[in-house]
PDB file of N, CA and C in Angstrom:
ATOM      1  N   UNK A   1     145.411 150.805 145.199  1.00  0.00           N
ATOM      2  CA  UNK A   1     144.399 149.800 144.967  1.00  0.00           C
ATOM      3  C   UNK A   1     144.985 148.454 145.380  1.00  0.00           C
ATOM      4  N   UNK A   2     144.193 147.311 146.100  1.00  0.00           N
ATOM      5  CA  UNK A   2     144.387 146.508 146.853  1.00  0.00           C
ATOM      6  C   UNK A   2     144.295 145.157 145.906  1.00  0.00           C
ATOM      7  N   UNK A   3     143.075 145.246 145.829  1.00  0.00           N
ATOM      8  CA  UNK A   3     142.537 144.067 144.750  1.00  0.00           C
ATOM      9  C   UNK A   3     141.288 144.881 143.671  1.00  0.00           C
ATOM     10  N   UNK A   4     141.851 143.621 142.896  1.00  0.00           N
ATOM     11  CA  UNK A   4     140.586 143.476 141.803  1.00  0.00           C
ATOM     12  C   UNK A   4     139.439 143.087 141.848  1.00  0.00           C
ATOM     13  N   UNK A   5     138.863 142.727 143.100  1.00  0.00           N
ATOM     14  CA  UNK A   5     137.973 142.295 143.097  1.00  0.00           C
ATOM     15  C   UNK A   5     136.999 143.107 144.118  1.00  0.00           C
ATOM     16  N   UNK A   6     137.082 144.347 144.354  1.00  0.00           N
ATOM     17  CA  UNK A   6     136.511 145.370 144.805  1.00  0.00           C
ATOM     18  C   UNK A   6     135.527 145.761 143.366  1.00  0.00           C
ATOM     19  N   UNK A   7     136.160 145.583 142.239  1.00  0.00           N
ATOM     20  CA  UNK A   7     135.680 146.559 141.209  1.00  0.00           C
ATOM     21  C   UNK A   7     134.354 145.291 141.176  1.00  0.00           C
ATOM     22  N   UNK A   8     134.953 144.101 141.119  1.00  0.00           N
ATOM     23  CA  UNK A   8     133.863 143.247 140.930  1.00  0.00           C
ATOM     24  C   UNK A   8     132.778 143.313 141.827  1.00  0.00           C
ATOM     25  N   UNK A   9     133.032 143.371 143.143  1.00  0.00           N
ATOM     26  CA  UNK A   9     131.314 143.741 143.497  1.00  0.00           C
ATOM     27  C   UNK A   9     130.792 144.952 144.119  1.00  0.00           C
ATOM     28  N   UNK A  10     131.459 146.153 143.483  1.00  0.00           N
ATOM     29  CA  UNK A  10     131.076 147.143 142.901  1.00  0.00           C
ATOM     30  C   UNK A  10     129.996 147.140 141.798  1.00  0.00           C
ATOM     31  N   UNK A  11     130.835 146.374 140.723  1.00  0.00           N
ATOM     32  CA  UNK A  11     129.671 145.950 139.869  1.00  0.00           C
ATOM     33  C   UNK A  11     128.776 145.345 139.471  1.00  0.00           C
ATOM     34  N   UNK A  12     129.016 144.396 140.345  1.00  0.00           N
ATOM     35  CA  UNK A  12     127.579 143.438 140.886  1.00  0.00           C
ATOM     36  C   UNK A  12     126.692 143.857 141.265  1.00  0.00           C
ATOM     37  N   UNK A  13     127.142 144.898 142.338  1.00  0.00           N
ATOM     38  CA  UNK A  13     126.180 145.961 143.286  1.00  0.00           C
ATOM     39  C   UNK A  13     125.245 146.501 142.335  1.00  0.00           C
ATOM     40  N   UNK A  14     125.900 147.544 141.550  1.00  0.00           N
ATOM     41  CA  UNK A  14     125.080 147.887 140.761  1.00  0.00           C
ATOM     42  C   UNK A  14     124.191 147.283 139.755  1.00  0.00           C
ATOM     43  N   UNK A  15     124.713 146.138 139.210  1.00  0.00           N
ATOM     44  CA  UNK A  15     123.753 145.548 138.539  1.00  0.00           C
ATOM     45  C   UNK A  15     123.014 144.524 138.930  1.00  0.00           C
ATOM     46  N   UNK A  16     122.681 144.497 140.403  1.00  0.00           N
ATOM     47  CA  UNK A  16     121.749 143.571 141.011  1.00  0.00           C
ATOM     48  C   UNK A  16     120.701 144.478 141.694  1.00  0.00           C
ATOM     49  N   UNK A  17     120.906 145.881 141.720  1.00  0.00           N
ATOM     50  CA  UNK A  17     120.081 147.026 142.514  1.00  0.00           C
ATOM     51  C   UNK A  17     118.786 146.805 141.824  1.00  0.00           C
ATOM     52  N   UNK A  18     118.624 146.894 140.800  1.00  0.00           N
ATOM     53  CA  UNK A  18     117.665 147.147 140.263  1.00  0.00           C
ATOM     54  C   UNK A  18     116.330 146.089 140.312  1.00  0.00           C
ATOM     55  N   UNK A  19     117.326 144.776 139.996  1.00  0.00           N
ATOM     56  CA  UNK A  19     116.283 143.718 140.524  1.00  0.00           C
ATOM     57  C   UNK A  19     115.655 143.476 141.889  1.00  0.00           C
ATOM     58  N   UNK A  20     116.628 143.612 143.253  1.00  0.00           N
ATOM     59  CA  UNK A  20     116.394 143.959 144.791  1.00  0.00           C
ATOM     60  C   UNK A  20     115.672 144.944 144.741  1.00  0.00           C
ATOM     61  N   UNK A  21     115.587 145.539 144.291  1.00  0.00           N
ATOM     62  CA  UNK A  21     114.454 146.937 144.425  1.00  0.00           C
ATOM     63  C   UNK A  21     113.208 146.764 144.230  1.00  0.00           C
ATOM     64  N   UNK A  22     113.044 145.799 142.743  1.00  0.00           N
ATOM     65  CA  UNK A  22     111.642 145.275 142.288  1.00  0.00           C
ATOM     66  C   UNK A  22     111.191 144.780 143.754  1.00  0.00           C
ATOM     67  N   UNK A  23     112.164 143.768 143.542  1.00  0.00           N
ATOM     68  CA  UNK A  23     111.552 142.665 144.859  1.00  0.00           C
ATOM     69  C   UNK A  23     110.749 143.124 146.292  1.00  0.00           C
ATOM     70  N   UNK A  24     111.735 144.542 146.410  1.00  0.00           N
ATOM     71  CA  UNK A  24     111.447 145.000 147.617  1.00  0.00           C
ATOM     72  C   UNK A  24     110.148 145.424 147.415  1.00  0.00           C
ATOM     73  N   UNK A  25     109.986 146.633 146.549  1.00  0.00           N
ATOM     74  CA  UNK A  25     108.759 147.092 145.998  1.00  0.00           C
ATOM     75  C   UNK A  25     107.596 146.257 146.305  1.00  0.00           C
ATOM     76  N   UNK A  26     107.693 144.759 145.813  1.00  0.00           N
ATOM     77  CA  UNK A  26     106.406 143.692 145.900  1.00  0.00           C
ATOM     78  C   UNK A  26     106.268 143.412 147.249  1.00  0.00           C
ATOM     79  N   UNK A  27     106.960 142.845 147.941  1.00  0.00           N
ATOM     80  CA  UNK A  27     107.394 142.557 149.371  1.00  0.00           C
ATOM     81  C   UNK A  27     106.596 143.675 150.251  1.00  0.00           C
ATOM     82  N   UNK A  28     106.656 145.145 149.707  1.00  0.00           N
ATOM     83  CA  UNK A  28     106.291 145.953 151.287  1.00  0.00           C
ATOM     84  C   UNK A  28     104.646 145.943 151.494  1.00  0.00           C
ATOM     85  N   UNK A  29     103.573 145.791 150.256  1.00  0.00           N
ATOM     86  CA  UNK A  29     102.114 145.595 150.931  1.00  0.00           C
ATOM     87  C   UNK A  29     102.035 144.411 151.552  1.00  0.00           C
ATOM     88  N   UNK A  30     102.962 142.863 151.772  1.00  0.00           N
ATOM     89  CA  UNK A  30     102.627 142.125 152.708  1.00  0.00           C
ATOM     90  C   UNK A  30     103.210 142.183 153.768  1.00  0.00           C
ATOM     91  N   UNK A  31     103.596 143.485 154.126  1.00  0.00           N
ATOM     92  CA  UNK A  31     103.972 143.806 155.389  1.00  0.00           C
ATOM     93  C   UNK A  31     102.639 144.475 156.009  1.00  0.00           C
ATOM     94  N   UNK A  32     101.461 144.545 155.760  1.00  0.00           N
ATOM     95  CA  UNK A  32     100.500 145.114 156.711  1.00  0.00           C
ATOM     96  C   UNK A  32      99.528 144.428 156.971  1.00  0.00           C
ATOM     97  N   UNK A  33      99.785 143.799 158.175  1.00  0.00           N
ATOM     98  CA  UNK A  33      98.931 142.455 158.653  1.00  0.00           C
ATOM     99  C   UNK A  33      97.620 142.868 159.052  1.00  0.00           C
ATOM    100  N   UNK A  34      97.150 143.699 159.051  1.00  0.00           N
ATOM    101  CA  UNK A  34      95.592 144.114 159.064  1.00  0.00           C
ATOM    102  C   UNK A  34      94.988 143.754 157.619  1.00  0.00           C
ATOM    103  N   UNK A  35      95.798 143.335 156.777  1.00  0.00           N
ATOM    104  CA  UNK A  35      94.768 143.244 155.637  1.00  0.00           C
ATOM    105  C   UNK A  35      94.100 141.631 155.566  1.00  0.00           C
ATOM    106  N   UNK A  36      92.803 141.992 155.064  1.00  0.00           N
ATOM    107  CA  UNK A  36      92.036 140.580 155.290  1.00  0.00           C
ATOM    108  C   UNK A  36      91.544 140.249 153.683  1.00  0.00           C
ATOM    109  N   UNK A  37      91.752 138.955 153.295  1.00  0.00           N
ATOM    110  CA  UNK A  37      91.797 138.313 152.044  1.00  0.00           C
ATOM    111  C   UNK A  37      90.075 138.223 151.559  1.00  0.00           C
ATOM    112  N   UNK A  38      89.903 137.030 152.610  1.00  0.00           N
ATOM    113  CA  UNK A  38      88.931 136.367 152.425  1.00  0.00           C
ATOM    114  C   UNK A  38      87.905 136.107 153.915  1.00  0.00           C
ATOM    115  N   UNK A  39      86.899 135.963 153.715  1.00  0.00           N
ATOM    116  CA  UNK A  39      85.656 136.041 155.557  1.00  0.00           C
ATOM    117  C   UNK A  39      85.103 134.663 154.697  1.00  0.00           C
ATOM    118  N   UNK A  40      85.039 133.514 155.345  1.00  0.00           N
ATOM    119  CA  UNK A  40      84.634 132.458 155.443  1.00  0.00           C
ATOM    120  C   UNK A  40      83.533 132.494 156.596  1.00  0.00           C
ATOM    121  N   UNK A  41      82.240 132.245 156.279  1.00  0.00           N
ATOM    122  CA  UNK A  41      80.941 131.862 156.925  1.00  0.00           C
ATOM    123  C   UNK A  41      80.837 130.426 157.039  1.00  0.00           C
ATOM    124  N   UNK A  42      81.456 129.663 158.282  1.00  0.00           N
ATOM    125  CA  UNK A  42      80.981 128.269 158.354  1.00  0.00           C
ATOM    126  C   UNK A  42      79.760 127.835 158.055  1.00  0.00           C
ATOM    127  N   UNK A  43      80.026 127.241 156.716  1.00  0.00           N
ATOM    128  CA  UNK A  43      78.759 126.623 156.425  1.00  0.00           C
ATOM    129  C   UNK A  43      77.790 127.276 155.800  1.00  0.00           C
ATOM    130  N   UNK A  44      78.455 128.612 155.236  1.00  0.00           N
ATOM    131  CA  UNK A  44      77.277 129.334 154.117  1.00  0.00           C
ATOM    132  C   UNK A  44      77.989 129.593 153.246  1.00  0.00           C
ATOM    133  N   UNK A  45      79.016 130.554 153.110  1.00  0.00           N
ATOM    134  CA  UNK A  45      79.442 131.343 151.567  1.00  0.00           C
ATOM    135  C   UNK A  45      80.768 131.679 151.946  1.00  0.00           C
ATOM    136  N   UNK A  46      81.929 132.354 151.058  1.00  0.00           N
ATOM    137  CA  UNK A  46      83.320 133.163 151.564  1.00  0.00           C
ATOM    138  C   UNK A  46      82.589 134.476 150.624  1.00  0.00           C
ATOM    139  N   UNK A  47      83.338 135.555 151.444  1.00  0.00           N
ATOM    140  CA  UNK A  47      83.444 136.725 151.276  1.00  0.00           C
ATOM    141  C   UNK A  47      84.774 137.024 150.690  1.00  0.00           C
ATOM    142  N   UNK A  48      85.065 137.722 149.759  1.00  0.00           N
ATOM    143  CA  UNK A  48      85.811 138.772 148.734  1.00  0.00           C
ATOM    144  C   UNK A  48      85.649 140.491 148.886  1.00  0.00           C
ATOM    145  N   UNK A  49      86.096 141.070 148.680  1.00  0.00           N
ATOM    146  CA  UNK A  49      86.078 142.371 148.089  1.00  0.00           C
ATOM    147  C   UNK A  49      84.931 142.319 146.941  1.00  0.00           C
ATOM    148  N   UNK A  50      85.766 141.275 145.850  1.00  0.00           N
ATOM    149  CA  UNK A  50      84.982 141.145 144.768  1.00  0.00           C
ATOM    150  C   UNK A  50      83.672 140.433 144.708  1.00  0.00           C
ATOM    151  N   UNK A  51      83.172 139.568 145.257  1.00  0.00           N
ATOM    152  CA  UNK A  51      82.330 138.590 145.204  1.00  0.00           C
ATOM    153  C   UNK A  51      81.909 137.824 146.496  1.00  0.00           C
ATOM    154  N   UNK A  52      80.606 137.444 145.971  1.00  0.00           N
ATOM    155  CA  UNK A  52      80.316 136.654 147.368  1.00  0.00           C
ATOM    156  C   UNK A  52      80.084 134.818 146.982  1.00  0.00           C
ATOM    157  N   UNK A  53      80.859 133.831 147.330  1.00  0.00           N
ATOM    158  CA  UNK A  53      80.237 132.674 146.972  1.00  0.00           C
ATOM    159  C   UNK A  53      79.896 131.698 147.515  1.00  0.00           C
ATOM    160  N   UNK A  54      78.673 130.772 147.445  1.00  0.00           N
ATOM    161  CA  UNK A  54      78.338 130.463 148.465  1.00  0.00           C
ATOM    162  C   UNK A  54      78.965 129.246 147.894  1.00  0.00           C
ATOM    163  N   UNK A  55      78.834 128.445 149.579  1.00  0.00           N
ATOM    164  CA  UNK A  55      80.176 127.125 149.744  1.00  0.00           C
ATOM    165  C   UNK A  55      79.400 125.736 148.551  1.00  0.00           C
ATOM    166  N   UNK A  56      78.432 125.937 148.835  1.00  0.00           N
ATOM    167  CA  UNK A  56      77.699 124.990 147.457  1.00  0.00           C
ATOM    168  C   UNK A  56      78.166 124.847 146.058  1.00  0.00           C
ATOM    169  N   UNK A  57      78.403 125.782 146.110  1.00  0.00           N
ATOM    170  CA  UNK A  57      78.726 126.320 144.522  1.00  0.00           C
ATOM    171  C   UNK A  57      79.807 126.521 144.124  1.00  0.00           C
ATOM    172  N   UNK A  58      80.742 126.240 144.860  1.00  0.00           N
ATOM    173  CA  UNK A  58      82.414 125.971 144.744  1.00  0.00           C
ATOM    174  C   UNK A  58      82.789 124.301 144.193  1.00  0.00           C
ATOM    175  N   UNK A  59      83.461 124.642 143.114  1.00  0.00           N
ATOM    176  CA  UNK A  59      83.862 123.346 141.782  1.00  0.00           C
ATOM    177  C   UNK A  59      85.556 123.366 142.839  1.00  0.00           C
ATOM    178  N   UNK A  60      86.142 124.569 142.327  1.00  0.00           N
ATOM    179  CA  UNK A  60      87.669 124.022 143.157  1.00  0.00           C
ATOM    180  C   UNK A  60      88.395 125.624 143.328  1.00  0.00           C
ATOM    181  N   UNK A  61      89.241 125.361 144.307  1.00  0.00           N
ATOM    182  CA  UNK A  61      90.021 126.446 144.485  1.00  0.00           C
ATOM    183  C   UNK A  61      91.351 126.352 144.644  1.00  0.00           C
ATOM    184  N   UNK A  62      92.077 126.870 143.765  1.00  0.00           N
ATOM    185  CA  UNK A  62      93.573 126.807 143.617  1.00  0.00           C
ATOM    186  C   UNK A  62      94.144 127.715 144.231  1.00  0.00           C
ATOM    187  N   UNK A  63      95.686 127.668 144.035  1.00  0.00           N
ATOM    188  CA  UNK A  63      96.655 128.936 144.200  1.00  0.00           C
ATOM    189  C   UNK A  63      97.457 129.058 143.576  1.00  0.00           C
ATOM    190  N   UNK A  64      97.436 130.340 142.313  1.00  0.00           N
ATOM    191  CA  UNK A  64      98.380 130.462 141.355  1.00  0.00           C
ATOM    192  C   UNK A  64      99.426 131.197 141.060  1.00  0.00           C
ATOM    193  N   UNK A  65     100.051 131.657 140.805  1.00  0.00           N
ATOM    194  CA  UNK A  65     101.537 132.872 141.233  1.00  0.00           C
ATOM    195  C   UNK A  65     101.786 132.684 139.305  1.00  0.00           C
ATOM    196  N   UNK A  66     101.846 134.168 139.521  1.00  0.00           N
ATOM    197  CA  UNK A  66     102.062 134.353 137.875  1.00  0.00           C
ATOM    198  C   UNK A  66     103.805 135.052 138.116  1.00  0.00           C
ATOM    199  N   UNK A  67     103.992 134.200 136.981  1.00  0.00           N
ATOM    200  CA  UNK A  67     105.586 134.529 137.039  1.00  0.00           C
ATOM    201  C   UNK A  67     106.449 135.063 136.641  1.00  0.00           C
ATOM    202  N   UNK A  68     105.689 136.129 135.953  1.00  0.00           N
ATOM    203  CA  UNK A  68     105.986 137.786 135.610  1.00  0.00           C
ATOM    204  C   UNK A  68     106.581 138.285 136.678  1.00  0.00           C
ATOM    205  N   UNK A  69     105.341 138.814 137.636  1.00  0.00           N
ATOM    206  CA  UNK A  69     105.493 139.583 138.514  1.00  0.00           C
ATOM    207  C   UNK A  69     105.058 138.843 140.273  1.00  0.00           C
ATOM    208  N   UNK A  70     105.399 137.626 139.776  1.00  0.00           N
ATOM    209  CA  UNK A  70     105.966 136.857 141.461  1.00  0.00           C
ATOM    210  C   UNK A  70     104.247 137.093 142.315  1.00  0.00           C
ATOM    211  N   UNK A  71     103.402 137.320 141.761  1.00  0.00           N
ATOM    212  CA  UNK A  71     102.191 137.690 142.516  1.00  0.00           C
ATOM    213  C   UNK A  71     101.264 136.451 142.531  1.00  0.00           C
ATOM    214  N   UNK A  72     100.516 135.645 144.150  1.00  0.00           N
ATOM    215  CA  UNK A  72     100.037 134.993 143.919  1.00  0.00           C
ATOM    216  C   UNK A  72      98.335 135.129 143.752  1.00  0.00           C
ATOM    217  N   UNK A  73      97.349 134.397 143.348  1.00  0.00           N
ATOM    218  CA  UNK A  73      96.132 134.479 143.097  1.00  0.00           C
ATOM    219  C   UNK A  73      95.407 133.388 143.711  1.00  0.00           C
ATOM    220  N   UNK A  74      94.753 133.833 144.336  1.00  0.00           N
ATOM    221  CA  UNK A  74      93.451 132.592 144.744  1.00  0.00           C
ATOM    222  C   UNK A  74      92.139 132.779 143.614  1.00  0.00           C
ATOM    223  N   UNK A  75      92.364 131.515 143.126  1.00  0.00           N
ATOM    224  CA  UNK A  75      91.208 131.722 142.116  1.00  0.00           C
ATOM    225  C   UNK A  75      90.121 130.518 142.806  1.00  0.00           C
ATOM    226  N   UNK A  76      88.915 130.475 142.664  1.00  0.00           N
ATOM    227  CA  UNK A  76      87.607 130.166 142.958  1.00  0.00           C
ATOM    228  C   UNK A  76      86.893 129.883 141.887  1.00  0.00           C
ATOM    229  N   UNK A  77      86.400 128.975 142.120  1.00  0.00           N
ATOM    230  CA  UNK A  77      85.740 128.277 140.528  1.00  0.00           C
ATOM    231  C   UNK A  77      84.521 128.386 141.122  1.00  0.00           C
ATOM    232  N   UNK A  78      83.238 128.190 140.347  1.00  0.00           N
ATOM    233  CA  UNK A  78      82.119 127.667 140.468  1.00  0.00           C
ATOM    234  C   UNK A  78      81.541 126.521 139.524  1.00  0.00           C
ATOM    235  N   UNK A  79      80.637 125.590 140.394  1.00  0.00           N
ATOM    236  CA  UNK A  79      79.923 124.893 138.936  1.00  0.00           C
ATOM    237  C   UNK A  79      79.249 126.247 137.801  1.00  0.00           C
ATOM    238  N   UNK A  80      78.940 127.206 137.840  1.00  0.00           N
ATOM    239  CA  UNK A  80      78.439 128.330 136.560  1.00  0.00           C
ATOM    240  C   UNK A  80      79.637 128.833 136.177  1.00  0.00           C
ATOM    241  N   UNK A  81      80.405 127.924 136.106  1.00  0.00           N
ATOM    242  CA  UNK A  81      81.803 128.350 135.061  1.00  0.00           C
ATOM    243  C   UNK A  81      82.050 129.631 135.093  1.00  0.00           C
ATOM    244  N   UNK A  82      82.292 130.612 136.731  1.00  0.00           N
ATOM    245  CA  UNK A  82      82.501 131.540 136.336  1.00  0.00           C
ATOM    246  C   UNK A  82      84.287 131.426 137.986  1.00  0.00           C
ATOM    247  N   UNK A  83      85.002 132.254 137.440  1.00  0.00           N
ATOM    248  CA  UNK A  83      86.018 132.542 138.158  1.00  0.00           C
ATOM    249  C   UNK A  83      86.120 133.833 138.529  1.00  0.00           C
ATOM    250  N   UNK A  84      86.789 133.414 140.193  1.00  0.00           N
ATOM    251  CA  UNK A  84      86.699 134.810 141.009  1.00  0.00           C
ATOM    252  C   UNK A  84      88.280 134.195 141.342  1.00  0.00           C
ATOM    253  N   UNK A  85      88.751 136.209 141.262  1.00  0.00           N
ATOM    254  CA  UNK A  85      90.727 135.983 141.190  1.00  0.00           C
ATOM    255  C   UNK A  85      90.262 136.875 142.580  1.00  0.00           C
ATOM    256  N   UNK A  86      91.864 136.480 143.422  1.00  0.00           N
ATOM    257  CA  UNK A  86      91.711 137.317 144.540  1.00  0.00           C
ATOM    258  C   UNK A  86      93.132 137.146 144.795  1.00  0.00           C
ATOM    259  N   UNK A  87      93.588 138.701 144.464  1.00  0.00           N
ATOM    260  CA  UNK A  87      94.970 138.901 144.551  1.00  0.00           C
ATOM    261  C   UNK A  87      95.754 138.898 146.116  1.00  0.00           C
ATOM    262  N   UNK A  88      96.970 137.998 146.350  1.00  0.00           N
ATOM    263  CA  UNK A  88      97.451 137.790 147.620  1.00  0.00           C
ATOM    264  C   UNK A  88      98.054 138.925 147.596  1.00  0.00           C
TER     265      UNK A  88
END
């Protein structure tokens, strides 16, 4: 044995795997660039999966990342106080 400090990131290794793994895990669905968020109609409404809203009726739109699980959200307000989440 050479050094001591083999053992050390040996054991780093291992106890950083687990977190790199999460990460990776989240990381691989924005690897498929065919996916489409949102269809914006100049000058009428955006399109969702979930919902349709028209551009009138939009109060504000943020971007939020919850920091649990590193995931961001486009949320969409309306003046009828209702919110549309649209997971990035």
């Amino acid at each position: 044995m050479e050094s001591k400090y083999s053992f050390r990131y040996i054991f780093g290794g291992i106890m950083f795997l687990p977190i790199f793994s999460y990460l990776t895990f989240w990381i691989i669905p924005a690897l498929n660039p065919a996916k489409v968020l949102l269809k914006i109609i100049p000058g009428e409404r955006i399109i969702s999966k979930r919902a349709t809203v028209p551009l009138e009726n939009i109060r504000d739109i943020r971007l939020i990342r919850n920091p649990f699980n590193l995931i961001n959200y486009i949320v969409i307000e309306t003046f009828s106080d209702e919110k549309i989440k649209i997971c990035t």
